[in-house]
N, C-alpha and C. Protein backbone atom coordinates (compact mmCIF):
# COMPACT_ATOMS: atom_id res chain seq x y z
N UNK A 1 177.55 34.47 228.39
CA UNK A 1 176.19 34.19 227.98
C UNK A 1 176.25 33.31 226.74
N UNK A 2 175.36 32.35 226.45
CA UNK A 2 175.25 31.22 225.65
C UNK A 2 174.36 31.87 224.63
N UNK A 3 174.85 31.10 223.51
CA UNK A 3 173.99 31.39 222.05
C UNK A 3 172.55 31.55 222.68
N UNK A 4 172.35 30.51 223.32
CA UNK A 4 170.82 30.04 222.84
C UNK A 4 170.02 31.49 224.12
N UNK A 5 170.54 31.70 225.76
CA UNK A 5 170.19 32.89 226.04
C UNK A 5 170.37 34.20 225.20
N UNK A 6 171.53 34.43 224.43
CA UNK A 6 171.59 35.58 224.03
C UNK A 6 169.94 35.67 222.96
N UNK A 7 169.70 34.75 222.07
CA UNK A 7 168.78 34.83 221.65
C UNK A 7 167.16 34.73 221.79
N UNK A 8 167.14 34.35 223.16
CA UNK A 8 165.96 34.20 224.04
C UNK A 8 165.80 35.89 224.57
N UNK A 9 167.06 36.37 224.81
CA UNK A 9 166.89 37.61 225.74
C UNK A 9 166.62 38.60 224.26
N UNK A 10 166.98 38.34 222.70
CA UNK A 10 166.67 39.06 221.28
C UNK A 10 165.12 39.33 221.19
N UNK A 11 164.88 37.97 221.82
CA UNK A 11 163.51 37.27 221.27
C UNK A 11 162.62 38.29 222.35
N UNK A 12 162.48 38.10 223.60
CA UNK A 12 161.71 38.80 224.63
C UNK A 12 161.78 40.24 224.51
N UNK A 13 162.94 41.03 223.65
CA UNK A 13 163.17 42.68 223.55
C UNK A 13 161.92 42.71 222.38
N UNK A 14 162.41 42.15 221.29
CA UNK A 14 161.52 42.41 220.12
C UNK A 14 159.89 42.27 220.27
N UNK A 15 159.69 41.25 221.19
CA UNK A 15 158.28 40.96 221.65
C UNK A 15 157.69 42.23 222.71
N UNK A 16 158.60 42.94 223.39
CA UNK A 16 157.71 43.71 223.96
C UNK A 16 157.91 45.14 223.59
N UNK A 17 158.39 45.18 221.71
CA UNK A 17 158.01 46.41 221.39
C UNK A 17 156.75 46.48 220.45
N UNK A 18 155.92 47.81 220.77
CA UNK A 18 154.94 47.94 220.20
C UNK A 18 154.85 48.90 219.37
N UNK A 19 153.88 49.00 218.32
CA UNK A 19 153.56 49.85 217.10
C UNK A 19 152.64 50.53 217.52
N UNK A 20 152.40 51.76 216.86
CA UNK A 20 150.71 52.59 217.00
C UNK A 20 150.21 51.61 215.38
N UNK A 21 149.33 51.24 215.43
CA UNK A 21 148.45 51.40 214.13
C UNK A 21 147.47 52.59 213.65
N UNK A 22 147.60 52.48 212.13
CA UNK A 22 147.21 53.93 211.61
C UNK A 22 145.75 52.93 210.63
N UNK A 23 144.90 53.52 210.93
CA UNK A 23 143.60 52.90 210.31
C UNK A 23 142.94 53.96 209.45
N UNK A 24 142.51 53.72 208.21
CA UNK A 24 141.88 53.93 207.36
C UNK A 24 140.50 54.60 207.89
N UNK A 25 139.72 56.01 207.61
CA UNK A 25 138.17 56.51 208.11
C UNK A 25 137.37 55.24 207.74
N UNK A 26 136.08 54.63 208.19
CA UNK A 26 135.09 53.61 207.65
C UNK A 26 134.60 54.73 206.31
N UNK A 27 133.80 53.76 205.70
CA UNK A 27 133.47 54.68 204.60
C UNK A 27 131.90 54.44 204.31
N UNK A 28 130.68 55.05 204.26
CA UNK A 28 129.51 54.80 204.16
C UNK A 28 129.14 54.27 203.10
N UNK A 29 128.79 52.82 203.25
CA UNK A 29 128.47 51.89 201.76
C UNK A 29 126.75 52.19 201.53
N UNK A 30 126.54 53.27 201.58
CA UNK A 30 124.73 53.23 201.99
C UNK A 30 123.62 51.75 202.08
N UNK A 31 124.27 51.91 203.56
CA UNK A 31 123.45 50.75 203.70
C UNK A 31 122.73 51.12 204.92
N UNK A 32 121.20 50.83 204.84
CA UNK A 32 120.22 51.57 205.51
C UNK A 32 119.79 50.88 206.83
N UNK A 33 119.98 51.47 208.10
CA UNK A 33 119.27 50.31 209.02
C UNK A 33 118.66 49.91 208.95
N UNK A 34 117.36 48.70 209.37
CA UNK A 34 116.48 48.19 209.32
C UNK A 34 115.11 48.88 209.86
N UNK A 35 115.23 49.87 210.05
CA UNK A 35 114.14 50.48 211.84
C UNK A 35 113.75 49.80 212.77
N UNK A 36 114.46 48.95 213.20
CA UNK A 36 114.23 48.08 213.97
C UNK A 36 113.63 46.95 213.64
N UNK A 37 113.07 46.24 212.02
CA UNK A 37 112.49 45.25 212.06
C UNK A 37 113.71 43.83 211.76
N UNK A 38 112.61 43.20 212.53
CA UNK A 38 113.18 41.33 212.43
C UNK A 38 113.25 40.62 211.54
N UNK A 39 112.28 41.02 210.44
CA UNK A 39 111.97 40.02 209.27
C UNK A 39 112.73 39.03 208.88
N UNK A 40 114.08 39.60 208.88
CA UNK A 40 115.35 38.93 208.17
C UNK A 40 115.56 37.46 209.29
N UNK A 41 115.47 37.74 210.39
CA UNK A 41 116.09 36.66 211.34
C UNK A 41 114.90 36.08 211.80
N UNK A 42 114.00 36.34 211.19
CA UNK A 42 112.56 34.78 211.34
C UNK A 42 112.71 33.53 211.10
N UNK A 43 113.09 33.90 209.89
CA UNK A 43 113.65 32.45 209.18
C UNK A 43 114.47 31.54 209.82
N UNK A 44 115.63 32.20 210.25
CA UNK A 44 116.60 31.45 210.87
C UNK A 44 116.40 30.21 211.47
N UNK A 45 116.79 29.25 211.48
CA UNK A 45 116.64 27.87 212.03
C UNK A 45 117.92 28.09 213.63
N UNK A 46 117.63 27.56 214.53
CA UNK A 46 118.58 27.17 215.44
C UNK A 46 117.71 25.72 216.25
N UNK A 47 119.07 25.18 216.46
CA UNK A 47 119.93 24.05 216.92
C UNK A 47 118.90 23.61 218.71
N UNK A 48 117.76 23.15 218.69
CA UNK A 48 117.32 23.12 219.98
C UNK A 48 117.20 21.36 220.69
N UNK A 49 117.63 21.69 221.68
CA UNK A 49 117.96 20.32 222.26
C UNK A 49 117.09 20.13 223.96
N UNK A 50 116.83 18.97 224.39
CA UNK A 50 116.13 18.63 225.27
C UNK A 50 116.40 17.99 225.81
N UNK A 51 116.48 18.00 227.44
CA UNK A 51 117.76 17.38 228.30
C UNK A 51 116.85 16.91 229.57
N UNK A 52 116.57 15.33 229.39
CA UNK A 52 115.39 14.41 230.07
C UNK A 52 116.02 14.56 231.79
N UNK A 53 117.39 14.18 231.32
CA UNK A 53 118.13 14.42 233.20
C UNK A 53 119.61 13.91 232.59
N UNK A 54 120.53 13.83 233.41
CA UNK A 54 121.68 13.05 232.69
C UNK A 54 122.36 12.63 234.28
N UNK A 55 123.34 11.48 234.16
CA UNK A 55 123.94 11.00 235.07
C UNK A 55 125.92 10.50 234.96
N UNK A 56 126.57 10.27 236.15
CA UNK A 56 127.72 9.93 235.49
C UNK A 56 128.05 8.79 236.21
N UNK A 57 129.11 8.04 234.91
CA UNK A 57 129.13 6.55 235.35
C UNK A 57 130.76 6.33 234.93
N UNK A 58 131.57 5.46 235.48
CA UNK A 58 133.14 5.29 235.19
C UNK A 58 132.97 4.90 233.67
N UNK A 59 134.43 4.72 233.32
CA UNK A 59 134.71 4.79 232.01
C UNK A 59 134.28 3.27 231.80
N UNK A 60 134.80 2.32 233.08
CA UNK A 60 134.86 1.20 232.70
C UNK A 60 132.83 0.51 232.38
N UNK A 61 132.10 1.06 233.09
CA UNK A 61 130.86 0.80 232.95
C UNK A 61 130.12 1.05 231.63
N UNK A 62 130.79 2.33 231.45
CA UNK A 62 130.12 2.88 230.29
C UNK A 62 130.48 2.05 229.04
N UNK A 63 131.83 1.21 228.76
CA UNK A 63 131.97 0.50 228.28
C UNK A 63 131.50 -0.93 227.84
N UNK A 64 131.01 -1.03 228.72
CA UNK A 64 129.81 -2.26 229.26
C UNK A 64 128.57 -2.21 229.00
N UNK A 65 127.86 -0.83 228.43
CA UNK A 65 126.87 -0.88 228.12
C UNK A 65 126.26 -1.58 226.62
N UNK A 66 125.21 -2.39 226.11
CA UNK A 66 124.75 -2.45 225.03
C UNK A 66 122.76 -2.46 224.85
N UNK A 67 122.78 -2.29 224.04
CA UNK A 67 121.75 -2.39 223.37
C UNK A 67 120.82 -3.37 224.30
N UNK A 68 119.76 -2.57 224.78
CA UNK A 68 119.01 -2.97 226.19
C UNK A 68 119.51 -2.71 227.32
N UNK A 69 120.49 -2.12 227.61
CA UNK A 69 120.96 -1.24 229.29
C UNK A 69 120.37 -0.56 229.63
N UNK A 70 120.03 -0.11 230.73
CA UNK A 70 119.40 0.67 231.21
C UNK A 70 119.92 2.03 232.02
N UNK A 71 120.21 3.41 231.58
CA UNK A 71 120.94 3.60 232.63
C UNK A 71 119.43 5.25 233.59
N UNK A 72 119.76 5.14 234.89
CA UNK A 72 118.68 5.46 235.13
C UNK A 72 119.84 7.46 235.80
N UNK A 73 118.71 8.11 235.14
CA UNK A 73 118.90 9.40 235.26
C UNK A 73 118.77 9.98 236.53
N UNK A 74 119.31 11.44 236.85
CA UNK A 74 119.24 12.08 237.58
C UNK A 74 117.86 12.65 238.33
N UNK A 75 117.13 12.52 237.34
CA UNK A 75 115.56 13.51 237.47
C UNK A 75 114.60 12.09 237.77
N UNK A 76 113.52 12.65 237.93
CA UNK A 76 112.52 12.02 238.76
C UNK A 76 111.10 11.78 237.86
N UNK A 77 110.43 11.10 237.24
CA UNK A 77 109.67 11.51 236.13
C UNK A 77 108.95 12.18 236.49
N UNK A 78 108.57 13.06 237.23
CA UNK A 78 107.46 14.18 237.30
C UNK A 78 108.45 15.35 237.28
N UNK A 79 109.62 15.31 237.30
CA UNK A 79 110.40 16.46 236.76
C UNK A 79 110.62 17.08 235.87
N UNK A 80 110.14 18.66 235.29
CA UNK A 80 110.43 19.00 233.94
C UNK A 80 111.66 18.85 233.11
N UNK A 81 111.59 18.81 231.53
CA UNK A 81 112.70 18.60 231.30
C UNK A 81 113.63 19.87 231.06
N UNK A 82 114.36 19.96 230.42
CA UNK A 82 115.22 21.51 230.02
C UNK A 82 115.75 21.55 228.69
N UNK A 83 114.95 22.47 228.27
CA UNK A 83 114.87 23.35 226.66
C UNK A 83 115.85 23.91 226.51
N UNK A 84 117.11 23.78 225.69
CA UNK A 84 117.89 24.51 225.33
C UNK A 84 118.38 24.95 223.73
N UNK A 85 118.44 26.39 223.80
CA UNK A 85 118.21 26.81 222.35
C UNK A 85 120.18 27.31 222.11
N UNK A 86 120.53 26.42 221.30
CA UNK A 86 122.08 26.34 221.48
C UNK A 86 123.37 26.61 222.17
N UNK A 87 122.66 25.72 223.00
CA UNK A 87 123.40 25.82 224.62
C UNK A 87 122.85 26.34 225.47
N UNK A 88 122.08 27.23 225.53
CA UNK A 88 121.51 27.83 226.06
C UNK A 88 120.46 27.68 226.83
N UNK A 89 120.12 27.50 228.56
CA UNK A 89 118.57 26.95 228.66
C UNK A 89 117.62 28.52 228.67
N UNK A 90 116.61 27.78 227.66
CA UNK A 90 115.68 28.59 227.35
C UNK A 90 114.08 28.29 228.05
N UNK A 91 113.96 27.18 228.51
CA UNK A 91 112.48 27.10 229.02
C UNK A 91 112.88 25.25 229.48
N UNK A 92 111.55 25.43 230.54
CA UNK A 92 111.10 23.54 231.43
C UNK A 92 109.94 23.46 230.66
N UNK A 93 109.55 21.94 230.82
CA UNK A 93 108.45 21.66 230.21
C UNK A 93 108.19 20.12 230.89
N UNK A 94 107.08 19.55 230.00
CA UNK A 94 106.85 18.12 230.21
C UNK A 94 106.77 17.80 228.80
N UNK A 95 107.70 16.22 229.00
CA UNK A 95 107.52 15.17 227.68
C UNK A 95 106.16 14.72 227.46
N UNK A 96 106.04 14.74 226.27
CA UNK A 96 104.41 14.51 226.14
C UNK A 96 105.07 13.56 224.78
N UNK A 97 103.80 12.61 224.10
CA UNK A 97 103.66 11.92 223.03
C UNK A 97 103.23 12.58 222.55
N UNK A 98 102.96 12.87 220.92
CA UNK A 98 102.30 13.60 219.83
C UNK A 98 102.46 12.70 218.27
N UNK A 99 101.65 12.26 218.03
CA UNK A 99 101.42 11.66 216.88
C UNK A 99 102.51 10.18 217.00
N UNK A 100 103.02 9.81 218.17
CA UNK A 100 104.09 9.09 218.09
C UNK A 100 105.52 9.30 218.14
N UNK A 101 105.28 10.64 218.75
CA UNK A 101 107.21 11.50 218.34
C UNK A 101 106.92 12.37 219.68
N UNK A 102 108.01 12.41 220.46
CA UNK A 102 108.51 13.20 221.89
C UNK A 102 107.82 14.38 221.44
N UNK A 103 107.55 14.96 222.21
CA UNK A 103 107.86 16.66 222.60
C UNK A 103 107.38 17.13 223.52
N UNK A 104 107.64 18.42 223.54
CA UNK A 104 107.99 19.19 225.34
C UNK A 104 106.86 19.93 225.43
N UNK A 105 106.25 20.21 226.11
CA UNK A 105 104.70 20.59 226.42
C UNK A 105 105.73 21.94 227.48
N UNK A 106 105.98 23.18 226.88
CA UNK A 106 106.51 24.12 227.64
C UNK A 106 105.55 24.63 228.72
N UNK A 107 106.50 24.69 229.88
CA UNK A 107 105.53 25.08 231.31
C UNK A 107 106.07 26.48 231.38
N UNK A 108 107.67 26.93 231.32
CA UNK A 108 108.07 28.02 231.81
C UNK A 108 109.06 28.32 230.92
N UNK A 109 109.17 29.75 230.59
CA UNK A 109 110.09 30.30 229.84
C UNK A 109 111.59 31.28 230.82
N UNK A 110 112.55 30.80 230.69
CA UNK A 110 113.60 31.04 231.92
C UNK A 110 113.68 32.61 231.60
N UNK A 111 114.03 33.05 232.18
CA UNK A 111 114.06 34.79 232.76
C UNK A 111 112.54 35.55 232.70
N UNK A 112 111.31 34.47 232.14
CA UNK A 112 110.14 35.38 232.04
C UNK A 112 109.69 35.56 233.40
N UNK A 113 109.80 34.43 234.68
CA UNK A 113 108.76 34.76 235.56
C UNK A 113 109.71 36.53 236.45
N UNK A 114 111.09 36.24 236.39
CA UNK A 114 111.54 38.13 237.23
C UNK A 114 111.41 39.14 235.77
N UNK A 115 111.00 38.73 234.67
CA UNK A 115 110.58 39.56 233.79
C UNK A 115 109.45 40.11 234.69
N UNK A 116 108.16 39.13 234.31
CA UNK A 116 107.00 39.28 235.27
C UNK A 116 107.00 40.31 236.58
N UNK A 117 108.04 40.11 237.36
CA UNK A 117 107.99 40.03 239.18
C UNK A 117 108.64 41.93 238.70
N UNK A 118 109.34 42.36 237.67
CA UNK A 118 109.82 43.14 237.66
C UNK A 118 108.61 44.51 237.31
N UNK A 119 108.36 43.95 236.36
CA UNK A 119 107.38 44.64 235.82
C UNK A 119 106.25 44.72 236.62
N UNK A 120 105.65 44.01 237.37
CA UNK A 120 104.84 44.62 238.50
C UNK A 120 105.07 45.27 239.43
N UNK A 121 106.56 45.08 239.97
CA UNK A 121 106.99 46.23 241.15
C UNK A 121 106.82 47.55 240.53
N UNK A 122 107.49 47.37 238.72
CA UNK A 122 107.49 48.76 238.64
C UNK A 122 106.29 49.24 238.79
N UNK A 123 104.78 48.93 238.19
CA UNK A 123 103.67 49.33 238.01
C UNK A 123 102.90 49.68 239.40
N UNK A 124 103.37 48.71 240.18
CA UNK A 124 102.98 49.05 241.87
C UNK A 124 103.64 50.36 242.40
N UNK A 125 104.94 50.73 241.91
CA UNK A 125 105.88 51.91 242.79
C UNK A 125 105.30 53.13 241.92
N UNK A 126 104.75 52.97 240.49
CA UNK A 126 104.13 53.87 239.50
C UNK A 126 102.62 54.43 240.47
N UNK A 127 102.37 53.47 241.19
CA UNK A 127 100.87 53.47 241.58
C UNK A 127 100.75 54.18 242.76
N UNK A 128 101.64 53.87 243.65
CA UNK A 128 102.00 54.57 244.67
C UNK A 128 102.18 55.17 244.94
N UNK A 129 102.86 56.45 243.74
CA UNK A 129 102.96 57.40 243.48
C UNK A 129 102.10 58.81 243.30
């Protein structure tokens, strides 16, 4: 057996031995839940972005583009656009003008309409009852 296995086969023993770890109790810094209020995370600002349609084009085209190109999207203009709240899609809407500056005229908020659809089955199977 060669230096360099003998120390590969050192290396793979030592790697698959394991320790218990011994952890310290947490310790109560009295710090009080909130009762459930939000106040604190109102403020918060997040990162929201709006996504008209998007398309894909070779490297070499994209290279080719300048100032006055046109490149024509996936979506259809009567198609809503998609609201996303950091990364996340959060709601469709329509582009609207406002004072001279884009914005999204929200139509639908994503998981509200089986929010909706849920909450009436339950109230219907409540009723039925």
């Amino acid at each position: 057996m060669t230096q360099t296995e003998t120390d590969n086969t050192n290396a793979q023993e030592d790697a698959t031995n394991a320790q218990t770890a011994e952890f310290s109790e947490a310790q109560d810094l009295g710090i009080k839940n909130s009762d459930g209020k939000i106040e604190m995370l109102l403020d918060i600002n997040m990162p929201i972005t709006v996504t008209l349609g998007g398309t894909e084009i070779p490297v070499k085209q994209l290279l080719q583009l300048c100032p006055g190109s046109v490149l024509q999207l996936d979506k259809l203009i009567d198609e809503p656009a998609e609201l996303y709240v950091q990364d996340i899609k959060f709601a469709t809407g329509d582009i609207v003008i406002v004072d001279g500056h884009f914005a999204i005229r929200i139509k639908e908020i994503e998981g509200a309409s089986e929010q909706i659809s849920a909450q009436v089955e339950t109230q219907e199977d409540s009723n039925e009852q």
